[in-house]
N, C-alpha and C. Protein backbone atom coordinates (compact mmCIF):
# COMPACT_ATOMS: atom_id res chain seq x y z
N UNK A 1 0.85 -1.18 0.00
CA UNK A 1 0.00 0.00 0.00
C UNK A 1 0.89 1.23 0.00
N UNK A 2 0.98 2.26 -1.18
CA UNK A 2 1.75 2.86 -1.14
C UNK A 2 0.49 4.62 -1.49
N UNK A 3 0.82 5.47 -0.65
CA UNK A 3 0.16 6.95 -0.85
C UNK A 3 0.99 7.64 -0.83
N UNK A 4 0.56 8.71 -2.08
CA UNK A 4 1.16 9.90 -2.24
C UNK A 4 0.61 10.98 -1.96
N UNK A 5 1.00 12.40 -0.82
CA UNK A 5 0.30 13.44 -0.48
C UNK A 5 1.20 14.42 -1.10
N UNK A 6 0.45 15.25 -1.38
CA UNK A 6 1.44 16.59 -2.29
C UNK A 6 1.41 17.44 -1.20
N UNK A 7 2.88 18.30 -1.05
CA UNK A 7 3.02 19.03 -0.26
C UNK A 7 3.84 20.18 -1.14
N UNK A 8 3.77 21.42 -1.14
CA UNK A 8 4.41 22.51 -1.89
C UNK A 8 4.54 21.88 -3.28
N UNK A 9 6.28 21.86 -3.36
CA UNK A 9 6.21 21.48 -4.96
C UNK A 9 6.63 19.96 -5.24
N UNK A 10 6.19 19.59 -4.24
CA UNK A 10 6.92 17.78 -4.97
C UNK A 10 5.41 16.79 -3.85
N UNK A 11 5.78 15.61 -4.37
CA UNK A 11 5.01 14.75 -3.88
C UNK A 11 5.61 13.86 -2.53
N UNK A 12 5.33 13.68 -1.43
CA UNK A 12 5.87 12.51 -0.70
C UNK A 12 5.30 11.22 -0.76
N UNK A 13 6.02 10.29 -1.02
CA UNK A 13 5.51 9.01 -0.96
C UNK A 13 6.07 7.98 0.28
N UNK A 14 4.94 7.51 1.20
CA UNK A 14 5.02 6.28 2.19
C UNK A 14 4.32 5.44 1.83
N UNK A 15 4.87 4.07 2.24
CA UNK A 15 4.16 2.73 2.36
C UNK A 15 4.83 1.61 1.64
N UNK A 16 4.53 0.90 1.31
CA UNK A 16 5.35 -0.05 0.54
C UNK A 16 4.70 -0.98 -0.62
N UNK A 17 5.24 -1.51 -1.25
CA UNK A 17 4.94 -2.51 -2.44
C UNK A 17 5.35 -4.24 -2.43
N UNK A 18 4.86 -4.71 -2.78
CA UNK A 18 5.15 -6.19 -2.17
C UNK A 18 5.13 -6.57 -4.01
N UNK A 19 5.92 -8.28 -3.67
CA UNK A 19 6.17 -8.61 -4.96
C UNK A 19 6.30 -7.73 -6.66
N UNK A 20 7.49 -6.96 -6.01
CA UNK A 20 7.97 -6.48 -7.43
C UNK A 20 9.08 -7.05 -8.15
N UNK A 21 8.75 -7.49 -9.19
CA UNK A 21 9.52 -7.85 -10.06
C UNK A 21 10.02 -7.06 -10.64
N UNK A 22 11.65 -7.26 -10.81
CA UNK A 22 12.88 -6.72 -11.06
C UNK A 22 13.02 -5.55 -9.82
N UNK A 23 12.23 -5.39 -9.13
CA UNK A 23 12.54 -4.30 -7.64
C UNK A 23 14.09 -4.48 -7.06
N UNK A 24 14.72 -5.54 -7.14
CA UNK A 24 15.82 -5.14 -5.85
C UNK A 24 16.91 -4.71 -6.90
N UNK A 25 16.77 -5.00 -8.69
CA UNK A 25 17.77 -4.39 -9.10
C UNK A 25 17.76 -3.14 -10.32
N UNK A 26 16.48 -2.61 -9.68
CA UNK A 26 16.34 -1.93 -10.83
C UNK A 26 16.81 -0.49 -10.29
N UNK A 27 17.51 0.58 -11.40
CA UNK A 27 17.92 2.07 -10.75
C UNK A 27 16.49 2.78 -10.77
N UNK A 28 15.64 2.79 -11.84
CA UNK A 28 15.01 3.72 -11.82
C UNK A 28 13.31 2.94 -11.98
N UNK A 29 12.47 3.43 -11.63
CA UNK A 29 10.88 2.29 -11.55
C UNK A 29 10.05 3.43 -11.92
N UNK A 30 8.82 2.34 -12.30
CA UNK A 30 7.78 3.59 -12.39
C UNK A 30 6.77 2.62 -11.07
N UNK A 31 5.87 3.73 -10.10
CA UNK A 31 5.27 3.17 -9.09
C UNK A 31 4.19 3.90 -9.00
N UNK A 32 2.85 3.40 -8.35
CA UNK A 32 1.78 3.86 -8.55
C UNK A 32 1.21 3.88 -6.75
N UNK A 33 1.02 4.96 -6.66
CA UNK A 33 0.65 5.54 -6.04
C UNK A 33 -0.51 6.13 -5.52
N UNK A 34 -1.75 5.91 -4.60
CA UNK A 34 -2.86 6.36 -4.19
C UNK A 34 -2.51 8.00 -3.87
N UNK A 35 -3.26 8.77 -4.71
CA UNK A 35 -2.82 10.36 -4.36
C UNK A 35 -4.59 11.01 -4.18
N UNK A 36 -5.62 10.25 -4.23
CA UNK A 36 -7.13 10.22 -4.05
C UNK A 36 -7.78 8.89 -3.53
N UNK A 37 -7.34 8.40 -1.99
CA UNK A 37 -7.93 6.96 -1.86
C UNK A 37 -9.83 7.05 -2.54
N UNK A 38 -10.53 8.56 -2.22
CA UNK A 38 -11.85 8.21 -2.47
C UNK A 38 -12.51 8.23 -3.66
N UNK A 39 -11.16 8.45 -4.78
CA UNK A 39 -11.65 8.32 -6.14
C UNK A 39 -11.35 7.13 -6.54
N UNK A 40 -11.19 6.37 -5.70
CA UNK A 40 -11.11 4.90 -6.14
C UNK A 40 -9.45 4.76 -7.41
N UNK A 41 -10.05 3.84 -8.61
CA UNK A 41 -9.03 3.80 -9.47
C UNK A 41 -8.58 5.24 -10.54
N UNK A 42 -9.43 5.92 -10.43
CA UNK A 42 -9.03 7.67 -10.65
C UNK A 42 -7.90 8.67 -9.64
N UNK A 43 -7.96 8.10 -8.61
CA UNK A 43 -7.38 8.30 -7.50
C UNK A 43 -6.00 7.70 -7.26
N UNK A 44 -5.39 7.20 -8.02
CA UNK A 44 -4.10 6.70 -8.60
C UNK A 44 -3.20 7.22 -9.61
N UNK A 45 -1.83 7.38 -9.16
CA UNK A 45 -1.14 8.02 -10.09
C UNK A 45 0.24 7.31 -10.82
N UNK A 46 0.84 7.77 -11.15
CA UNK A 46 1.94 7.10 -11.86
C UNK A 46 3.11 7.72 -11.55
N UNK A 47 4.24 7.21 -10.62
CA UNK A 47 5.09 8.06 -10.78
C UNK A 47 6.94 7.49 -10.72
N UNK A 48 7.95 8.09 -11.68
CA UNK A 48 9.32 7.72 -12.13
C UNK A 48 9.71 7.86 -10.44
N UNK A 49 10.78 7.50 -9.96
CA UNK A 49 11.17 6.95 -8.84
C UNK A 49 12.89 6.34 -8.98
N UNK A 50 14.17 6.98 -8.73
CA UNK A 50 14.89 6.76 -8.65
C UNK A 50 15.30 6.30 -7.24
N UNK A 51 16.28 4.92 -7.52
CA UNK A 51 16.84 4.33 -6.38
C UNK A 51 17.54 5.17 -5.57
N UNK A 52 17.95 6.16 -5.87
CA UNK A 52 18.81 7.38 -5.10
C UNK A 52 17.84 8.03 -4.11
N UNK A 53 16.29 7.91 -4.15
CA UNK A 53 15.58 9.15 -3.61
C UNK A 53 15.54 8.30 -2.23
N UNK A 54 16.33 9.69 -1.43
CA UNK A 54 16.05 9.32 -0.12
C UNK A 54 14.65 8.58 0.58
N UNK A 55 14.88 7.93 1.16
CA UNK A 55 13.94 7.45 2.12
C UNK A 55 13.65 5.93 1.16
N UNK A 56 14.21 5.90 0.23
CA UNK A 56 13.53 4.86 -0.90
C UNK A 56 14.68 3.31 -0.27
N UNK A 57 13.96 2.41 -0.29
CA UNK A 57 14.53 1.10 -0.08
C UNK A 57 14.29 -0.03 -0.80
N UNK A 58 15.04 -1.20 -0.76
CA UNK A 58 14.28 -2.48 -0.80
C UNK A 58 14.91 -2.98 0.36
N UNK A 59 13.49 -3.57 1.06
CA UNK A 59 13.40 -4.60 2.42
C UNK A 59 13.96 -5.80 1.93
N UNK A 60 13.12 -6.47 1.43
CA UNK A 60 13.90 -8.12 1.13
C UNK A 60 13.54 -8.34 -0.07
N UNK A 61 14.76 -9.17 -0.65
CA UNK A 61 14.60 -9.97 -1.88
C UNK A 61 13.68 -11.16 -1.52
N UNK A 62 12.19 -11.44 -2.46
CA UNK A 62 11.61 -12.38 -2.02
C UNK A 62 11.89 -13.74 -3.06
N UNK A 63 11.90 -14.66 -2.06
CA UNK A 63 12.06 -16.61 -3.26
C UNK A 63 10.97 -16.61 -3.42
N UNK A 64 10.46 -17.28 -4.96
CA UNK A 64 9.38 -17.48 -5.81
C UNK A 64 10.04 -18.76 -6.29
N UNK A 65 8.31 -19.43 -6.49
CA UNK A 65 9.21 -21.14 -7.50
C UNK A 65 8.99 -21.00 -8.42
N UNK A 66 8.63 -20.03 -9.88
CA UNK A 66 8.74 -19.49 -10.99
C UNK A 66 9.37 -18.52 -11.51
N UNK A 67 9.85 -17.87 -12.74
CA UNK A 67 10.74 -16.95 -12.94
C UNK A 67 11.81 -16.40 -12.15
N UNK A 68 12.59 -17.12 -12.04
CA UNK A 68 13.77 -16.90 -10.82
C UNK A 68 14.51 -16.22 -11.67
N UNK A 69 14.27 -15.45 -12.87
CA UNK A 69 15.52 -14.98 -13.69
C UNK A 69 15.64 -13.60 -13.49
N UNK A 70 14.14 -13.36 -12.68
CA UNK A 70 14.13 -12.06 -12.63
C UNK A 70 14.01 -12.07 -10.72
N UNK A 71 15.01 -10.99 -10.27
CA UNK A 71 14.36 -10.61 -8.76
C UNK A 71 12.93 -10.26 -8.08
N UNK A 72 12.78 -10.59 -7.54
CA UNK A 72 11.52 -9.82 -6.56
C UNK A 72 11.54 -9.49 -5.39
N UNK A 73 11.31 -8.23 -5.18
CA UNK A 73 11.22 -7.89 -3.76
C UNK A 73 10.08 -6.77 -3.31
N UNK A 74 10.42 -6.34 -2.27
CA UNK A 74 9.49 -6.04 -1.09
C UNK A 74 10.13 -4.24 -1.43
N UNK A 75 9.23 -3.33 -1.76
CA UNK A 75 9.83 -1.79 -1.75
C UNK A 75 9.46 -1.06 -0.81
N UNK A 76 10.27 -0.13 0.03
CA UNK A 76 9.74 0.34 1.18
C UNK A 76 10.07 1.98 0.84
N UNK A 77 9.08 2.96 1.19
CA UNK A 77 8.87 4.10 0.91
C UNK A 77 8.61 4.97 2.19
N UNK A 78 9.67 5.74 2.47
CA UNK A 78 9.69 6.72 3.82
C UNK A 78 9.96 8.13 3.65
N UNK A 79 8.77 8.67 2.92
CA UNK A 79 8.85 10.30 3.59
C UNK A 79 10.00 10.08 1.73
N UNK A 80 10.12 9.60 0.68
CA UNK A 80 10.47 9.84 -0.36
C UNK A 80 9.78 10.92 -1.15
N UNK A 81 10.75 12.42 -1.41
CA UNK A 81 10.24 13.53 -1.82
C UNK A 81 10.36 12.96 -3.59
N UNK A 82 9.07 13.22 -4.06
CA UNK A 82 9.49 13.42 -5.58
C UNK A 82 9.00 14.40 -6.36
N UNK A 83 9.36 15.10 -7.06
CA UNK A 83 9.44 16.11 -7.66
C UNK A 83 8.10 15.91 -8.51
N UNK A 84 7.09 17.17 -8.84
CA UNK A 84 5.89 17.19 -9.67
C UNK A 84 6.01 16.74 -11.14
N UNK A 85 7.87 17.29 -11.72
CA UNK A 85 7.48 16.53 -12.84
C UNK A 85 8.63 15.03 -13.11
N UNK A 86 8.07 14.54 -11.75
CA UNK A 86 8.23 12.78 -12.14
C UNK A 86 6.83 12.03 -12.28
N UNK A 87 5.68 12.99 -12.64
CA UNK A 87 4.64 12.31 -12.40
C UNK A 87 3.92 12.13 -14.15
N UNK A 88 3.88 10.41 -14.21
CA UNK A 88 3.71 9.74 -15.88
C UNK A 88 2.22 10.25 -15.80
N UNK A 89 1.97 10.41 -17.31
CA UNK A 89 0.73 11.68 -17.30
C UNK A 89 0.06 12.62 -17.13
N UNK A 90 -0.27 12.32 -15.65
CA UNK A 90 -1.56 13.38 -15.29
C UNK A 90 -1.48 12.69 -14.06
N UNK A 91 -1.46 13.79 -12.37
CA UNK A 91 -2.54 13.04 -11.18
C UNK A 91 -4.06 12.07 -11.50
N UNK A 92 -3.71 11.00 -11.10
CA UNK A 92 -4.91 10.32 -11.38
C UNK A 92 -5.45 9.44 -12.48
N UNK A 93 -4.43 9.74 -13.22
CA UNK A 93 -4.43 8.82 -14.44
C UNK A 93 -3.32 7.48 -14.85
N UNK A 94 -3.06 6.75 -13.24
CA UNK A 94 -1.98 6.04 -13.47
C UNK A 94 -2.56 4.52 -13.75
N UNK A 95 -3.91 4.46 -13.49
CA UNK A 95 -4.36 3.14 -14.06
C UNK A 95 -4.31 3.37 -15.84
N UNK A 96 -4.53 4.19 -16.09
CA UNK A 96 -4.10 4.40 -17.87
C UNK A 96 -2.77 4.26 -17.84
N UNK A 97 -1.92 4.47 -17.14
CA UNK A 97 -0.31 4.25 -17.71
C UNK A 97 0.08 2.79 -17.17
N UNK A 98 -0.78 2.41 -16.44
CA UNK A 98 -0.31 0.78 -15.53
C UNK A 98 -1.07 -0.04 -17.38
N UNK A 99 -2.55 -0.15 -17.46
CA UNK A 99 -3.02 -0.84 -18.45
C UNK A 99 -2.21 -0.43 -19.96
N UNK A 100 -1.39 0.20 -19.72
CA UNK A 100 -0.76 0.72 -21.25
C UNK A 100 0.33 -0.05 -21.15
N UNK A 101 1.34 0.14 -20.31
CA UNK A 101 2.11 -1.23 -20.12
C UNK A 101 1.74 -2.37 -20.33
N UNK A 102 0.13 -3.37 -19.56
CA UNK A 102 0.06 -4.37 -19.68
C UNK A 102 0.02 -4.89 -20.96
N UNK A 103 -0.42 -4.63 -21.96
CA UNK A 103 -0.68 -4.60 -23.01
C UNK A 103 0.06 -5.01 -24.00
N UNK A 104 1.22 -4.28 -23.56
CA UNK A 104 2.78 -4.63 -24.33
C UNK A 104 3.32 -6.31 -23.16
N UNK A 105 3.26 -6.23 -22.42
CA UNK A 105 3.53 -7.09 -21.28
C UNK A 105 3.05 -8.72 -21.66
N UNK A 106 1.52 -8.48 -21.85
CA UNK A 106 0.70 -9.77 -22.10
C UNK A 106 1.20 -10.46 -23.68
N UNK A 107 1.56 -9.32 -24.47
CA UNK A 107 2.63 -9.85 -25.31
C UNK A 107 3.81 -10.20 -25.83
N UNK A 108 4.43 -10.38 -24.65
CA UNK A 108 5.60 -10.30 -24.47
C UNK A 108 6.07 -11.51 -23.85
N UNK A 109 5.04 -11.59 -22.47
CA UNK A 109 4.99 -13.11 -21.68
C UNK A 109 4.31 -14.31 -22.78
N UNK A 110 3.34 -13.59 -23.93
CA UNK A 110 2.27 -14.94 -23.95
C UNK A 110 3.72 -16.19 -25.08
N UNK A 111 4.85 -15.42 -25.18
CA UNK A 111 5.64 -16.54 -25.73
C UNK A 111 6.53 -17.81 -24.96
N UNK A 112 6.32 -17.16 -23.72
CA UNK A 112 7.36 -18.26 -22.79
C UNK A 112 6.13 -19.65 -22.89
N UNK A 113 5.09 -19.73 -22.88
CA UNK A 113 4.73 -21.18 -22.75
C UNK A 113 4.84 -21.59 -23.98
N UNK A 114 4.70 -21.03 -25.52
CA UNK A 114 5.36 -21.80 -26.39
C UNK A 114 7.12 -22.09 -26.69
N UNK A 115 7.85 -21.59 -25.88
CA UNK A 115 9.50 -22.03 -25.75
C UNK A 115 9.62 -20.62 -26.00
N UNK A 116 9.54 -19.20 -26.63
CA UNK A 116 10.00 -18.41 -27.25
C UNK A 116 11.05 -17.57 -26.44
């Protein structure tokens, strides 16, 4: 569960993310963020996230008994300031940038069960 509250000119983000893949080695992520819990999935945003930004962690690398080629872990978010323009789109429009990824994603995975 991860929220973002805007304060002056940047965003803070607390909370954390569980099972991310490629999380413990990636420099830079994109992460989504509750910045309107009562707008539901409107109420979600999208935002770039460098491993450098203070307060930013990974807790633990997690074991999985599939795709071991890629890491997974646990992301932990404390009081991480990020700047207004690390934010993908628009406040509130990060379920459009999450389903725009999948898209490319679902075609990308649907070759590993034929060998590809």
């Amino acid at each position: 569960r991860l929220r973002a509250e805007k304060r002056n000119d940047r965003y803070v983000l607390n909370g954390s993310k569980m099972w991310i893949t490629n999380g413990p080695d990636a420099e830079t992520l994109v992460v989504y963020a509750k910045t309107d819990p009562e707008r539901h999935s409107r109420g979600i945003t999208a935002f770039i996230i460098e491993k450098s930004f203070a307060g930013f962690s990974v807790a633990q690398k997690l074991d999985k008994l599939g795709m071991r080629g890629s890491n997974t872990g646990e992301l932990v978010f404390e009081n991480v300031e990020v700047p207004f323009e690390n934010v993908l789109h628009e406040e509130g429009r990060g379920v459009e940038v999450l389903m725009s990824g999948l898209d490319y994603e679902r075609a990308v995975l649907s070759g590993g069960p034929i060998g590809l």
